[in-house]
N, C-alpha and C. Protein backbone atom coordinates (compact mmCIF):
# COMPACT_ATOMS: atom_id res chain seq x y z
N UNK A 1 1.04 18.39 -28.92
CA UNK A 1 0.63 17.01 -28.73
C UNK A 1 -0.10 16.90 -27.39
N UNK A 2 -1.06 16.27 -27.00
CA UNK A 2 -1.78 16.41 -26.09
C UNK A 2 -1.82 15.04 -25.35
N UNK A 3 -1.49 15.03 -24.07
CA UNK A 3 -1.03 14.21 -23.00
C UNK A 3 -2.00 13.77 -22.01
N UNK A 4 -2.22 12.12 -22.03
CA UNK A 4 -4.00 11.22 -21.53
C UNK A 4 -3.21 10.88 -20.90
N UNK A 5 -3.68 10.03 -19.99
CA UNK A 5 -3.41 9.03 -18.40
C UNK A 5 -4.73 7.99 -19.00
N UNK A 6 -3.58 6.92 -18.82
CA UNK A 6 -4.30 5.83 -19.32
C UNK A 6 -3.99 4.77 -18.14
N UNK A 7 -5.13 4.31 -17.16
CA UNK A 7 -4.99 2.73 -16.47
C UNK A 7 -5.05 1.95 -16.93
N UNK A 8 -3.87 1.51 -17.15
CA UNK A 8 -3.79 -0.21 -17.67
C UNK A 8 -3.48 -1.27 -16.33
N UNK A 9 -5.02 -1.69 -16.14
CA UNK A 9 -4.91 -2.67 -15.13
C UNK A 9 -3.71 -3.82 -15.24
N UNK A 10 -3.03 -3.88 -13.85
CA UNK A 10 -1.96 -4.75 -13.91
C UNK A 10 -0.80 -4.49 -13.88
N UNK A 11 -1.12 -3.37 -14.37
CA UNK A 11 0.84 -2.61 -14.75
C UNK A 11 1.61 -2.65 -13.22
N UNK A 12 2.58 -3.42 -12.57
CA UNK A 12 3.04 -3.15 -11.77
C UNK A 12 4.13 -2.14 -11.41
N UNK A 13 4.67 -1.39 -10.61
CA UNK A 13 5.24 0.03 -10.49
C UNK A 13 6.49 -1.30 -9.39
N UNK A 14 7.74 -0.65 -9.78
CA UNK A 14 8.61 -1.12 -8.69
C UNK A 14 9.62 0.46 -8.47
N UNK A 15 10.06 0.69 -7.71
CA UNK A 15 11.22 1.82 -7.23
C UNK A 15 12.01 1.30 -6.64
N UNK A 16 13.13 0.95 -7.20
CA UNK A 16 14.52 0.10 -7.05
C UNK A 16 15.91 1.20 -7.63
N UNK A 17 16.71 0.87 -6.66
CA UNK A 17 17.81 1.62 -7.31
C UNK A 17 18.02 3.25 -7.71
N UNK A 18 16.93 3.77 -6.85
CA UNK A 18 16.64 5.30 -7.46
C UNK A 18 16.02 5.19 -8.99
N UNK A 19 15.21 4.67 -9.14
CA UNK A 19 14.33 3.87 -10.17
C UNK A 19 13.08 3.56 -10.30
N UNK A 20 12.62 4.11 -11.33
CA UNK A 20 10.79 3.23 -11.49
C UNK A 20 11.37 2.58 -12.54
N UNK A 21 10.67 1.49 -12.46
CA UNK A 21 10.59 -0.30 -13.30
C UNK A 21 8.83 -0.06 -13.54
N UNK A 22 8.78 -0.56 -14.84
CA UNK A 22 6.75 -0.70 -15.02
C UNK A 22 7.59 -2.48 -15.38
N UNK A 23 6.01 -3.50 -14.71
CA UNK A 23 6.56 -5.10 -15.14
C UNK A 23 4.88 -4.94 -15.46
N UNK A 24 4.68 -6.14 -16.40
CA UNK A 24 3.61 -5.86 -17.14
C UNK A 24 2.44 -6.53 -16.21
N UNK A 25 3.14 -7.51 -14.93
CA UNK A 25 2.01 -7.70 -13.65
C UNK A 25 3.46 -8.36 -13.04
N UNK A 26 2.96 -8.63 -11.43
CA UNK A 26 3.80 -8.79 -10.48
C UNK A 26 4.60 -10.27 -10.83
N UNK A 27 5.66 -9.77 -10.75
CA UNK A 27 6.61 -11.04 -11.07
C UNK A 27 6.67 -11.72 -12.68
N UNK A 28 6.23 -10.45 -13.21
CA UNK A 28 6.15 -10.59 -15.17
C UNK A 28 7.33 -9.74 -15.53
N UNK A 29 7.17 -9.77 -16.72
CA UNK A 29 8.39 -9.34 -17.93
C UNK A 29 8.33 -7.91 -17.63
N UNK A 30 9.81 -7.40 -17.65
CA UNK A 30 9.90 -5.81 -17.15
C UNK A 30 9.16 -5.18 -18.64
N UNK A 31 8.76 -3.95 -18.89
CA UNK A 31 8.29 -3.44 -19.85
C UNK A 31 9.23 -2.47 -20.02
N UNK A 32 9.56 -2.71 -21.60
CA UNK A 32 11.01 -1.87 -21.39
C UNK A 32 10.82 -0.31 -22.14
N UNK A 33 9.64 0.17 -22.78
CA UNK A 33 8.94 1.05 -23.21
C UNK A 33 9.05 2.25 -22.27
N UNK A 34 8.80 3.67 -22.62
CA UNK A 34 9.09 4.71 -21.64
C UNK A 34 7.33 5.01 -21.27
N UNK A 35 7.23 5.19 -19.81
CA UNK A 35 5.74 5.03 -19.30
C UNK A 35 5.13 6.48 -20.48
N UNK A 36 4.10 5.69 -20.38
CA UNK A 36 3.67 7.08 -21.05
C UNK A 36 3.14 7.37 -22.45
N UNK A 37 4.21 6.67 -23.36
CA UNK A 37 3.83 6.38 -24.77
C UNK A 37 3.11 5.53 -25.53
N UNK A 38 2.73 5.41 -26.63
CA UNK A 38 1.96 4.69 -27.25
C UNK A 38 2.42 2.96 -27.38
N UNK A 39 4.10 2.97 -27.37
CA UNK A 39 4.57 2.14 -27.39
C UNK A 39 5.11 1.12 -26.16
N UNK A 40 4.91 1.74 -25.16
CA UNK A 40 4.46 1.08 -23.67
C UNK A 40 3.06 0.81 -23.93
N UNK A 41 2.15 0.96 -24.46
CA UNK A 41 0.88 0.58 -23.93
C UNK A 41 0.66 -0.82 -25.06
N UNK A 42 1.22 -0.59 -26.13
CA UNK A 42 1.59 -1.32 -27.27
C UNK A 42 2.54 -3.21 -26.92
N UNK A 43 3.55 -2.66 -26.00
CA UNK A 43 4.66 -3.56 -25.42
C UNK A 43 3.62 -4.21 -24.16
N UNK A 44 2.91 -3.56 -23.02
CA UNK A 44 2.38 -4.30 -22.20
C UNK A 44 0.77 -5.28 -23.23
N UNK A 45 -0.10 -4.71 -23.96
CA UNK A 45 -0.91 -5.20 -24.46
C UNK A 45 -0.06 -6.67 -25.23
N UNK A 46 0.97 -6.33 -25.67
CA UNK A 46 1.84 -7.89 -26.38
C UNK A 46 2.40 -9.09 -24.99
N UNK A 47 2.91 -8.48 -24.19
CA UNK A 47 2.97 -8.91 -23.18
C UNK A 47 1.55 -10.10 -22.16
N UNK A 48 0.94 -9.33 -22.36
CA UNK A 48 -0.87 -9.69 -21.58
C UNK A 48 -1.27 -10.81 -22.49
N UNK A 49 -1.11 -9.52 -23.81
CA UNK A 49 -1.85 -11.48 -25.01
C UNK A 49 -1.14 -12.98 -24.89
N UNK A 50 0.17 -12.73 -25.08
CA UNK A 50 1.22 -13.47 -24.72
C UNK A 50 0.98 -14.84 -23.52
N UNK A 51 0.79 -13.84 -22.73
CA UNK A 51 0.61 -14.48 -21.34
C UNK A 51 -0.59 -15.50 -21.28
N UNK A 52 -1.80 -14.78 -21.64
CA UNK A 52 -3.05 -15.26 -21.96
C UNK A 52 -3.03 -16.49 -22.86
N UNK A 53 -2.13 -16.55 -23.76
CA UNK A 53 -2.15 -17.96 -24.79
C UNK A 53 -1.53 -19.02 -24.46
N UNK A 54 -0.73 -18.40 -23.41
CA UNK A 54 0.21 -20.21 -22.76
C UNK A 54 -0.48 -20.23 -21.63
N UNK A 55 -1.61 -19.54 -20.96
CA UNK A 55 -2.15 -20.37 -19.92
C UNK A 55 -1.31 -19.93 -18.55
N UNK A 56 -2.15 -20.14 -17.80
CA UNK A 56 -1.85 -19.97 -16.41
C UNK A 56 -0.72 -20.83 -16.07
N UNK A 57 0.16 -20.33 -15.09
CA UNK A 57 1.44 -20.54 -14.89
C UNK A 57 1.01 -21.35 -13.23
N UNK A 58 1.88 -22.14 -12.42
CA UNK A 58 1.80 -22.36 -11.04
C UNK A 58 1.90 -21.07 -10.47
N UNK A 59 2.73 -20.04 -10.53
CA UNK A 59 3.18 -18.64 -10.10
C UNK A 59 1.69 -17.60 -10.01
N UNK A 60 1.39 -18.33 -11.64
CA UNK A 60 0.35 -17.57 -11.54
C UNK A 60 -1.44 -17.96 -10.38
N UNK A 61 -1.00 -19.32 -10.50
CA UNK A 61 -2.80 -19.12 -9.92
C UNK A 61 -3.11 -19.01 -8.72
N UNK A 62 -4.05 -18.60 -8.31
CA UNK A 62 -4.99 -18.33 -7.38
C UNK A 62 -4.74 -19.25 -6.31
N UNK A 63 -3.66 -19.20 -5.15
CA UNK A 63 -3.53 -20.76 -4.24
C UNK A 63 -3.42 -21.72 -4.65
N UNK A 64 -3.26 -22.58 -4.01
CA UNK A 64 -2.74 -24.14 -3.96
C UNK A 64 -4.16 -24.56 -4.47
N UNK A 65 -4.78 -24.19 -4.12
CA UNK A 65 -6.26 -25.13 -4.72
C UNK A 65 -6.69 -25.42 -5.85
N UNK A 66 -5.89 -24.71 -6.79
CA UNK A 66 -5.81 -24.61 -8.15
C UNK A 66 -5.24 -25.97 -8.59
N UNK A 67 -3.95 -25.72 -7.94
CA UNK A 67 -2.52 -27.09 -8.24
C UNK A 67 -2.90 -28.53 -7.54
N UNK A 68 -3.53 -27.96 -6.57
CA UNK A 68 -3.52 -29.50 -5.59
C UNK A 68 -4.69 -29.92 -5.47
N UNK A 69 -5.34 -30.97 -5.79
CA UNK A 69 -6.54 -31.97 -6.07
C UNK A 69 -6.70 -31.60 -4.28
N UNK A 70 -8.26 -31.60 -4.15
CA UNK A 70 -9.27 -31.89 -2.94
C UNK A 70 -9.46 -32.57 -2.66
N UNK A 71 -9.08 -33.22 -1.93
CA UNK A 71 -9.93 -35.09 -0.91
C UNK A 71 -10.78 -34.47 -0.42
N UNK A 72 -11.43 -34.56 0.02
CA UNK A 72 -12.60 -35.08 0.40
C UNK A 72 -13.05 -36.32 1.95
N UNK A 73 -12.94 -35.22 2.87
CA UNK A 73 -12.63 -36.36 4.16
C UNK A 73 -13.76 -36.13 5.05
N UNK A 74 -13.93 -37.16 5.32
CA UNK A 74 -15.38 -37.50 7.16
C UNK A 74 -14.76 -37.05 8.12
N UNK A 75 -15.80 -36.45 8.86
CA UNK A 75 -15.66 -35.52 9.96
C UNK A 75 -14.77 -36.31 11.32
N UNK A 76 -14.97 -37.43 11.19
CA UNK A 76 -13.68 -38.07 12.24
C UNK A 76 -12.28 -38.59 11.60
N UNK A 77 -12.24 -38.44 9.95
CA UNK A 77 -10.73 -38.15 9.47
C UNK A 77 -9.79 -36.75 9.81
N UNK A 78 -10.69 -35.97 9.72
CA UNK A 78 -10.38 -34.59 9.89
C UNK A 78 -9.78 -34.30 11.57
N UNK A 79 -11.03 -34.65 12.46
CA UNK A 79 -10.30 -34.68 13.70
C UNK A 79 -8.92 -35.21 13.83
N UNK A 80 -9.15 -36.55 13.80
CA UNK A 80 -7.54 -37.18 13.60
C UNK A 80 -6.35 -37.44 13.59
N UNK A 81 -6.44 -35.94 12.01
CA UNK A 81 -4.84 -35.44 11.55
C UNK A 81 -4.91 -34.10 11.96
N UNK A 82 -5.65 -33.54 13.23
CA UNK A 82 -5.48 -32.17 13.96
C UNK A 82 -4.04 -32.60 14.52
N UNK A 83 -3.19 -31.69 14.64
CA UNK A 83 -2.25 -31.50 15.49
C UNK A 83 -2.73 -30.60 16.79
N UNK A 84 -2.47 -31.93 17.47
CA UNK A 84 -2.56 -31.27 18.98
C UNK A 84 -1.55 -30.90 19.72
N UNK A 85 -1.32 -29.76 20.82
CA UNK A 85 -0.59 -29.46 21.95
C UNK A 85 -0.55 -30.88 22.77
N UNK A 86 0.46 -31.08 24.05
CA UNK A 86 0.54 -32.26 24.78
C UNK A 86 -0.61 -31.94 25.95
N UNK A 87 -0.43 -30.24 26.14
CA UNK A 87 -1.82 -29.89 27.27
C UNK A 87 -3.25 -30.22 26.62
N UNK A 88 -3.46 -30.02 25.54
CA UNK A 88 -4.51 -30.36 24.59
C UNK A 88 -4.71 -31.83 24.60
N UNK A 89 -4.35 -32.24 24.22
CA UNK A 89 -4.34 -34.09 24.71
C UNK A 89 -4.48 -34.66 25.90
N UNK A 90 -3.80 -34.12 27.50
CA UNK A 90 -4.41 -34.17 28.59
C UNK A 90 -5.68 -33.93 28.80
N UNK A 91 -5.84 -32.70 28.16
CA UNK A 91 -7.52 -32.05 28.61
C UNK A 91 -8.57 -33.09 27.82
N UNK A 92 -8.25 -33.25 26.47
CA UNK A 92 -8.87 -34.56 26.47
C UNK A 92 -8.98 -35.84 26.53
N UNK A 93 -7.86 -36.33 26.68
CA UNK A 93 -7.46 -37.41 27.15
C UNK A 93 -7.14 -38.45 25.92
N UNK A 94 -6.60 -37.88 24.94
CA UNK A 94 -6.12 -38.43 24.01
C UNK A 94 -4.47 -38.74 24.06
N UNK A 95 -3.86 -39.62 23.55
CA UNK A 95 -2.68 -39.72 23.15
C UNK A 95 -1.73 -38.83 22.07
C-alpha cells in the first residue's frame, strides 16, 4: 500500500498529555480519525462542510469589526474621547 502526505489546510496539531490531538481548525471539533487515513481526511472534509453551512460563528470572525457596527466620527469627536495622562492635559492645557 503506498503512503502520500496530504496538506489539509487548517488541520490544527495540539501535543497535550504526551499526545497529538488533529482539531479540524483552532478551537473546532477534535477529529477523531487516525492522522493519516482516508478516513481522517473524510471526517475533517465533513467537519469543514459542516462548518461552512451554519455560517460564521462570533469565535469565528475576523475581529470585532465584523460583530460591531462602525460610527463614523469628525475629527474633533475623536479628539475628545482620547484618554489623556494628567501630564498630558497640563502640557495642553486641557481639563
Amino acid at each position: 500500500m503506498a503512503t502520500f502526505k496530504i496538506n489539509l489546510k487548517g488541520v490544527a496539531k495540539v501535543a497535550a498529555k504526551g499526545k497529538t490531538y488533529y482539531y479540524a481548525w483552532r478551537g473546532g471539533p477534535r477529529i477523531m480519525a487516525d492522522i493519516g487515513t482516508p478516513e481522517f481526511i473524510e471526517e475533517f472534509n465533513a467537519l469543514r462542510n459542516s462548518q461552512k453551512q451554519s455560517g460564521p460563528t462570533a469565535s469565528s470572525a475576523r475581529g470585532l469589526g465584523s460583530i460591531v457596527p462602525i460610527r463614523k466620527r469628525t475629527g474633533a469627536e475623536v479628539r475628545s474621547h482620547i484618554a489623556r495622562s494628567p501630564s498630558q492635559r497640563r502640557r495642553i492645557g486641557t481639563r
